[in-house]
Protein backbone atom coordinates (compact mmCIF):
# COMPACT_ATOMS: atom_id res chain seq x y z
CA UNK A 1 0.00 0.00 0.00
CA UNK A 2 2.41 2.64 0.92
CA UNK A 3 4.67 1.41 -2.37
CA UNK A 4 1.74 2.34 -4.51
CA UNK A 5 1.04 5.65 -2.53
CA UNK A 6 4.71 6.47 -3.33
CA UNK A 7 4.47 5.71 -6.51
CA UNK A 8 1.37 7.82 -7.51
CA UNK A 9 2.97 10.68 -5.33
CA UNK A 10 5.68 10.35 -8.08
CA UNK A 11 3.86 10.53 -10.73
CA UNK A 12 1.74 13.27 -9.66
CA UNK A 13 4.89 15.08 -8.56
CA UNK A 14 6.55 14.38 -12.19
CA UNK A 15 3.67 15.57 -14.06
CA UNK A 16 2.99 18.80 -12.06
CA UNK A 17 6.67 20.06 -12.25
CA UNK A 18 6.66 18.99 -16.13
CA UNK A 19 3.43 21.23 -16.51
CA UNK A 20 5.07 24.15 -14.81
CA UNK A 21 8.18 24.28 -16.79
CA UNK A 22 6.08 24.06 -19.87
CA UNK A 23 3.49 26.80 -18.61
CA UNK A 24 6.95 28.98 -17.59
CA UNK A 25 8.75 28.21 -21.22
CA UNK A 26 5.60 30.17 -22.83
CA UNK A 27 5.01 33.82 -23.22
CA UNK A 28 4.08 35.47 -19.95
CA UNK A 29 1.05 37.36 -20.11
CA UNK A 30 2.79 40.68 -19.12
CA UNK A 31 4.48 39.67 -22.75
CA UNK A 32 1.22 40.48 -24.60
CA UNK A 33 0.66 43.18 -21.81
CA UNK A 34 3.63 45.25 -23.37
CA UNK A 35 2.67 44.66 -26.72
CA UNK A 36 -0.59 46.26 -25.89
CA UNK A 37 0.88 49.25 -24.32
CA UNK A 38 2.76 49.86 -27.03
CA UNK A 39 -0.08 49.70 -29.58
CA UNK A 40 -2.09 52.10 -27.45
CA UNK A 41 1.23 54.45 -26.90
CA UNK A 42 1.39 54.70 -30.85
CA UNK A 43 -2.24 55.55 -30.45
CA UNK A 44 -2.01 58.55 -28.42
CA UNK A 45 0.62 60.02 -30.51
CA UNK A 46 -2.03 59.52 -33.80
CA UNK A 47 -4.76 60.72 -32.25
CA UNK A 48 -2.96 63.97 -30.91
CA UNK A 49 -1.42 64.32 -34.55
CA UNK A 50 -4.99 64.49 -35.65
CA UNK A 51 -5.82 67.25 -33.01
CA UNK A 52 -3.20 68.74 -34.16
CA UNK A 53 -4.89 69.25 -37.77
CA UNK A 54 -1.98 66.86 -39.08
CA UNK A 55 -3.33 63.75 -40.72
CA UNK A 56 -0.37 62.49 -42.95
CA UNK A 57 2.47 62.82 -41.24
CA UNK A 58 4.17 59.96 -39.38
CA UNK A 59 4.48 58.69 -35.64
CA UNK A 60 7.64 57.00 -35.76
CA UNK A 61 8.46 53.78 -33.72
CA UNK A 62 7.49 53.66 -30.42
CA UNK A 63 10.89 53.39 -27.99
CA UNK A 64 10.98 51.39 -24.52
CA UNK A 65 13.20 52.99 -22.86
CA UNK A 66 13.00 50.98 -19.91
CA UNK A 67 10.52 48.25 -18.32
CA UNK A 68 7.88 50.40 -17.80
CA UNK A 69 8.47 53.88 -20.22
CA UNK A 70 7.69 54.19 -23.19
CA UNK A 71 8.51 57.43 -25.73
CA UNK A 72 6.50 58.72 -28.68
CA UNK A 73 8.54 60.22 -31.87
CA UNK A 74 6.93 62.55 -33.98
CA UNK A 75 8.31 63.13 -38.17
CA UNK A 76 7.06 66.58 -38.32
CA UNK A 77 6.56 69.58 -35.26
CA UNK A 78 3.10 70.34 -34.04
CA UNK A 79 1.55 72.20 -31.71
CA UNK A 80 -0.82 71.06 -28.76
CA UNK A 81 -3.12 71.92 -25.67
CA UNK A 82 -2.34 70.13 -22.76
CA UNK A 83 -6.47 69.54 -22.01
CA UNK A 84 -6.14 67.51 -25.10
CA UNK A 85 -3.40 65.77 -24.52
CA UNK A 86 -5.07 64.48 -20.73
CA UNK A 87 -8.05 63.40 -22.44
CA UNK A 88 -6.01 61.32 -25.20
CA UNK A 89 -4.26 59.52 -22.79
CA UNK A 90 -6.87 58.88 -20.48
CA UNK A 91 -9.65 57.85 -22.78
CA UNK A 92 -7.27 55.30 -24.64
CA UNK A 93 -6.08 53.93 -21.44
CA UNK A 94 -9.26 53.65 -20.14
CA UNK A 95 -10.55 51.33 -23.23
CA UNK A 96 -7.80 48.46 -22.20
CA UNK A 97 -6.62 46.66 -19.15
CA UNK A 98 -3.51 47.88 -18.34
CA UNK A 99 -1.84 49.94 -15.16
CA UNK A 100 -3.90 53.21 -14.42
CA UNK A 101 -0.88 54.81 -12.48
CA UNK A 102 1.05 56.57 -15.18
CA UNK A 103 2.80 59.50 -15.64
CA UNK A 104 3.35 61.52 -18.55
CA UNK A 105 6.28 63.84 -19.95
CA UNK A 106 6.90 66.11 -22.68
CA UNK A 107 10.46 66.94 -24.07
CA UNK A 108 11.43 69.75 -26.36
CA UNK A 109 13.50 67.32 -28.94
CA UNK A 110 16.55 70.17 -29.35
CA UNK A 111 17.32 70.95 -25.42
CA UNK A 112 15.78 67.79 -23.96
CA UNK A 113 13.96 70.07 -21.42
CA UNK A 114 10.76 69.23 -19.72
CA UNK A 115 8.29 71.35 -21.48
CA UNK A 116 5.08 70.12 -19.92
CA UNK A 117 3.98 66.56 -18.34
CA UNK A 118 1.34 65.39 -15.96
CA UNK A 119 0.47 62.47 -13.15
CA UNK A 120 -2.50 59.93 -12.95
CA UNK A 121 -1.93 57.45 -9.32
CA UNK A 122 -5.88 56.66 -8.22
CA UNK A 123 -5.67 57.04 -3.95
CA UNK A 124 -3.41 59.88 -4.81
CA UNK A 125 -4.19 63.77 -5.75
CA UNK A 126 -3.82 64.41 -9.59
CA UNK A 127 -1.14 66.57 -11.11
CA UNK A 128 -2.47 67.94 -14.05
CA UNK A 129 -0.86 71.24 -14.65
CA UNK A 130 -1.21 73.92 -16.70
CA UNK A 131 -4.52 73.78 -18.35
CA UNK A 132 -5.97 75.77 -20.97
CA UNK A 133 -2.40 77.38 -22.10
CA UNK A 134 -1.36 76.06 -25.58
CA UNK A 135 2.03 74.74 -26.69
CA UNK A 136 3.33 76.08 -29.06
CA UNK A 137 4.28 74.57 -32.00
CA UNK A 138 7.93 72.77 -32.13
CA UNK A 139 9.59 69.13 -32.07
CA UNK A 140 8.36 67.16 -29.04
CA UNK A 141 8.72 63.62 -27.29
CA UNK A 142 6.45 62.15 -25.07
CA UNK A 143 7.07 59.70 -22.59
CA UNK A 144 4.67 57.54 -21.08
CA UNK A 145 5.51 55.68 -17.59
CA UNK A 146 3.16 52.95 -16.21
CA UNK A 147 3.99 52.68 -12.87
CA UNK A 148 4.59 49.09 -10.97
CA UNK A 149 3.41 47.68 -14.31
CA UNK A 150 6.66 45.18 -15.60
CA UNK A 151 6.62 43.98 -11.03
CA UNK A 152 3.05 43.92 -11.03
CA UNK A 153 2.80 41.72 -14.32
CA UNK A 154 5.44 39.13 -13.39
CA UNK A 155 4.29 38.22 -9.78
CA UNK A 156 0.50 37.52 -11.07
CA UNK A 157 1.75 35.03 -14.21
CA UNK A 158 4.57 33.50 -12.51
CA UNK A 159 3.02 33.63 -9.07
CA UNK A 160 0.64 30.01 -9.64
CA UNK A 161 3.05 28.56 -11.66
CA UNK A 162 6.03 29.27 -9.16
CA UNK A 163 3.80 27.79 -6.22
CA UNK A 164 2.91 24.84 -8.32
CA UNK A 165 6.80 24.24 -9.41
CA UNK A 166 7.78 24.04 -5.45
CA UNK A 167 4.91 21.44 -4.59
CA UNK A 168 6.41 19.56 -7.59
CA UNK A 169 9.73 19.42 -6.45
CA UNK A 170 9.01 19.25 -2.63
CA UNK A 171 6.70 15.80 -3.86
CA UNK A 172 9.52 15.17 -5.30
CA UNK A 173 11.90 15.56 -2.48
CA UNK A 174 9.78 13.93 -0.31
CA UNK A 175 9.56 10.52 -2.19
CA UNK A 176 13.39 10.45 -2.70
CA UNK A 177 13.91 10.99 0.67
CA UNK A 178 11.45 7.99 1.58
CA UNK A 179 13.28 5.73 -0.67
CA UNK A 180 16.98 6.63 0.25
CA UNK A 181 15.22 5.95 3.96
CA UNK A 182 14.13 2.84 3.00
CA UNK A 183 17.23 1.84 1.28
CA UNK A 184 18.95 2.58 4.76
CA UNK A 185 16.88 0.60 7.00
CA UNK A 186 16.83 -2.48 4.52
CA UNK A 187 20.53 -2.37 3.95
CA UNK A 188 21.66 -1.17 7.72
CA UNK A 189 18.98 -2.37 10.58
CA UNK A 190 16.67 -5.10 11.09
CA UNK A 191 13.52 -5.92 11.87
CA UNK A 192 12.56 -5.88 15.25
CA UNK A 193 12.62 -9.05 17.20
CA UNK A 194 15.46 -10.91 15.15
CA UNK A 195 16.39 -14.08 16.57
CA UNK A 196 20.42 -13.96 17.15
CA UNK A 197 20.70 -17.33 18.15
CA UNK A 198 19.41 -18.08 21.15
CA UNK A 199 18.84 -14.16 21.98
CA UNK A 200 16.05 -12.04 20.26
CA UNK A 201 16.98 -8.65 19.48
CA UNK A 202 14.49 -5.80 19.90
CA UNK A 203 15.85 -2.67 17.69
CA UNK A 204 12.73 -0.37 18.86
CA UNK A 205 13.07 -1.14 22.71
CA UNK A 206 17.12 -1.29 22.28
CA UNK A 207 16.72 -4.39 24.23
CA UNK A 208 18.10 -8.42 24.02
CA UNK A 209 16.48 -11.27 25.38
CA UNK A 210 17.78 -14.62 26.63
CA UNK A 211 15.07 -16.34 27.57
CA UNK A 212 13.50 -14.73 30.92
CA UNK A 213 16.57 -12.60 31.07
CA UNK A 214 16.15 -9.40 29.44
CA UNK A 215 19.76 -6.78 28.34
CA UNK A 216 19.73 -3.11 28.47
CA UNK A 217 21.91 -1.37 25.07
CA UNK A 218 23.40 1.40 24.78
CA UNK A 219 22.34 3.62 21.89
CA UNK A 220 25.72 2.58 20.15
CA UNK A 221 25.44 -0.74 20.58
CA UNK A 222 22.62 -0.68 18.97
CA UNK A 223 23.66 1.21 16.18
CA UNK A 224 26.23 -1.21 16.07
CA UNK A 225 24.43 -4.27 16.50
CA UNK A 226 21.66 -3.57 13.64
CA UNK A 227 24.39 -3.73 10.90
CA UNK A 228 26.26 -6.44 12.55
CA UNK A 229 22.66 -8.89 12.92
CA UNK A 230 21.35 -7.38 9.26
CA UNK A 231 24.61 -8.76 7.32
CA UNK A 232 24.83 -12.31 9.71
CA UNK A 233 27.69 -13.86 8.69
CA UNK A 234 28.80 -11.86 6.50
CA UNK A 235 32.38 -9.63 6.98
CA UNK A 236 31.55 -5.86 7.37
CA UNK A 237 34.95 -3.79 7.68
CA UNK A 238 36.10 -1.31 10.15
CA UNK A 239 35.74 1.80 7.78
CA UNK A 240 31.99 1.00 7.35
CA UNK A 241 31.12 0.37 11.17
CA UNK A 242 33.43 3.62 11.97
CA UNK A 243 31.10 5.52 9.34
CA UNK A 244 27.80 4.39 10.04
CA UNK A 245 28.02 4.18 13.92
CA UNK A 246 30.08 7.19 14.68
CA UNK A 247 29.59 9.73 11.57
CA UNK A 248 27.49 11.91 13.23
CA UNK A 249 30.20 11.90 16.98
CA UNK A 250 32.42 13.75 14.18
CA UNK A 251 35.60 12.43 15.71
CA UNK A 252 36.18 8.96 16.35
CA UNK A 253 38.77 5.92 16.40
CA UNK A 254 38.70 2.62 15.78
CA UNK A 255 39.55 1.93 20.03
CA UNK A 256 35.81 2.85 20.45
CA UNK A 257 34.82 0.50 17.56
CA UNK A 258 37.03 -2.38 19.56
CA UNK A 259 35.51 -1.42 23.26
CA UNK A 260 32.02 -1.85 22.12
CA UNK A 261 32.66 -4.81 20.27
CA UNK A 262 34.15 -6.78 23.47
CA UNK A 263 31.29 -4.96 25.53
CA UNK A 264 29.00 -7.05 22.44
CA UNK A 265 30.56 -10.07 23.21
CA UNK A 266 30.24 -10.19 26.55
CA UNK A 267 26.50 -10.14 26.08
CA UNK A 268 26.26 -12.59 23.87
CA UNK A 269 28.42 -14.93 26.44
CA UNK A 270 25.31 -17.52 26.99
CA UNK A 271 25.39 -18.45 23.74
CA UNK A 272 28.69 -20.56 22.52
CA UNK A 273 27.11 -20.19 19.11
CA UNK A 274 27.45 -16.40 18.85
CA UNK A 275 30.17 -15.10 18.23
CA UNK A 276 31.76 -11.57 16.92
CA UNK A 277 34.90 -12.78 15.15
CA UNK A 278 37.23 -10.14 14.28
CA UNK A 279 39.31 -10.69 10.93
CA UNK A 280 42.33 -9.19 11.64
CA UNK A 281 43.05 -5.55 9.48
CA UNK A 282 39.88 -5.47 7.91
CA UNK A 283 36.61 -5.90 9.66
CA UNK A 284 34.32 -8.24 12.37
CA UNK A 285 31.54 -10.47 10.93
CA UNK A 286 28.90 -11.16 13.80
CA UNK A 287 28.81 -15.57 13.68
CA UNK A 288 26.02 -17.73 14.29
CA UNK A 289 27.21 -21.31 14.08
CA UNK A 290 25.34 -24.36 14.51
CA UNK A 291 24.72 -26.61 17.37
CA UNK A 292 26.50 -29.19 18.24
């Protein structure tokens, strides 16, 4: 039961990170969000052309000058009223959804001066200056800033996908580090209540039994024991008891590795059969021979 829960945690884990990556390899929304601004930017500039009494001249590109500005260029010098100008730029940005906190700015295209500009932040007191007194005519760029709109953009598309990416991998995480767990126990303890010969080891109480007589271990010991009684028979070396018994002590030697053995032994004394043979230079092997 739980191999099959593990499993389908897997899976689920696998196909929710693969779905993320995809949905984060395609164009953001904020993507079609500046594309959008831009078109409108381009029509503000045509619009105030055509206030202007100038119908065939050209607004050139529209420039990004940064993440959230963008500049109008004009082919030929006109003239405008900054009334007309506010209700361009708010009537256009009021037909689409984007940012409503902008602020505008007009340059004289020679000097680079600030010739007249203007502030839109809802919560916040306008700053529309300047009304009712014409510009006159002359070479001008206007740039548009949207404020908080490339931050704003990002954190709602990525925010789901982000949040669905970390379950993924935390699934993920979760499952490998149930295996590798798993793995551990199978290859470095046993299960509770082996029979060592004539004793029965209890891993969960830390406990051996021989017969009515029951034998308090240390928490070493039993550390020690569990790899010893999961590999019976079989030689384990010094390096690997050192490792797994004392990694986490941080310093150790191989006279603590001998004590506990001997203090093993001498537990296992009313059994003949038992035995903790140590092959000299390279390891012990914990014996369980027959009866005679």
């Amino acid at each position: 039961m739980k191999f099959r829960l593990v499993i389908a945690i897997s899976l689920f884990s696998v196909a929710l990170l693969i779905s993320s990556a995809f949905l984060l390899s395609q164009p953001p929304q904020d993507v079609f969000m500046e594309k959008r601004a831009e078109l409108v930017v381009r029509q503000i500039g045509h619009q105030l052309l055509q206030y202007a009494g100038d119908s065939t001249s050209r607004v050139l590109p529209v420039k990004r000058l940064s993440t959230n500005t963008f500049q109008l260029e004009f082919q030929n010098h006109f003239a405008f009223m900054p009334d007309t100008l506010v209700k361009i730029v708010r009537s256009n940005l009021a037909l689409i959804d984007l940012p409503v906190d902008y602020l505008i700015n007009v340059f004289d295209c020679a000097s680079k001066e600030l010739v007249y500009g203007f502030e839109i932040r809802p919560g916040y007191k306008e700053i529309v200056p300047c009304r009712g007194r014409a510009q006159p005519r002359g070479c001008y760029t206007i740039q548009i800033s949207f404020v908080d709109f490339q931050s704003s953009q990002n954190f709602n598309s990525y925010y789901p996908l982000v949040i669905s990416a970390l379950i993924g991998l935390s699934l993920i995480a979760f499952t490998g580090r149930y295996y590798l767990k798993s793995e551990r126990k199978e290859g470095n303890a046993i299960v509770d209540g082996v029979s060592i010969g004539k004793y029965s080891f209890s891993l969960d109480r830390q406990l051996l039994k021989f017969n009515s007589e029951t034998i308090e271990l240390s928490h070493k010991e039993v550390k020690l024991l569990s790899i010893l009684a999961a590999r019976q028979n079989d030689l384990i070396s010094r390096e690997e008891l050192l490792k797994k018994v004392w990694e986490d002590d941080g310093v150790f030697t191989g006279r603590s590795l001998d004590m506990f053995i001997s203090k093993l032994r001498k537990k296992f004394k009313n059994d003949p059969c038992v035995q903790i043979t140590n092959v000299h230079g390279k390891g012990y092997k914990l014996e369980i021979k027959p009866e005679l």
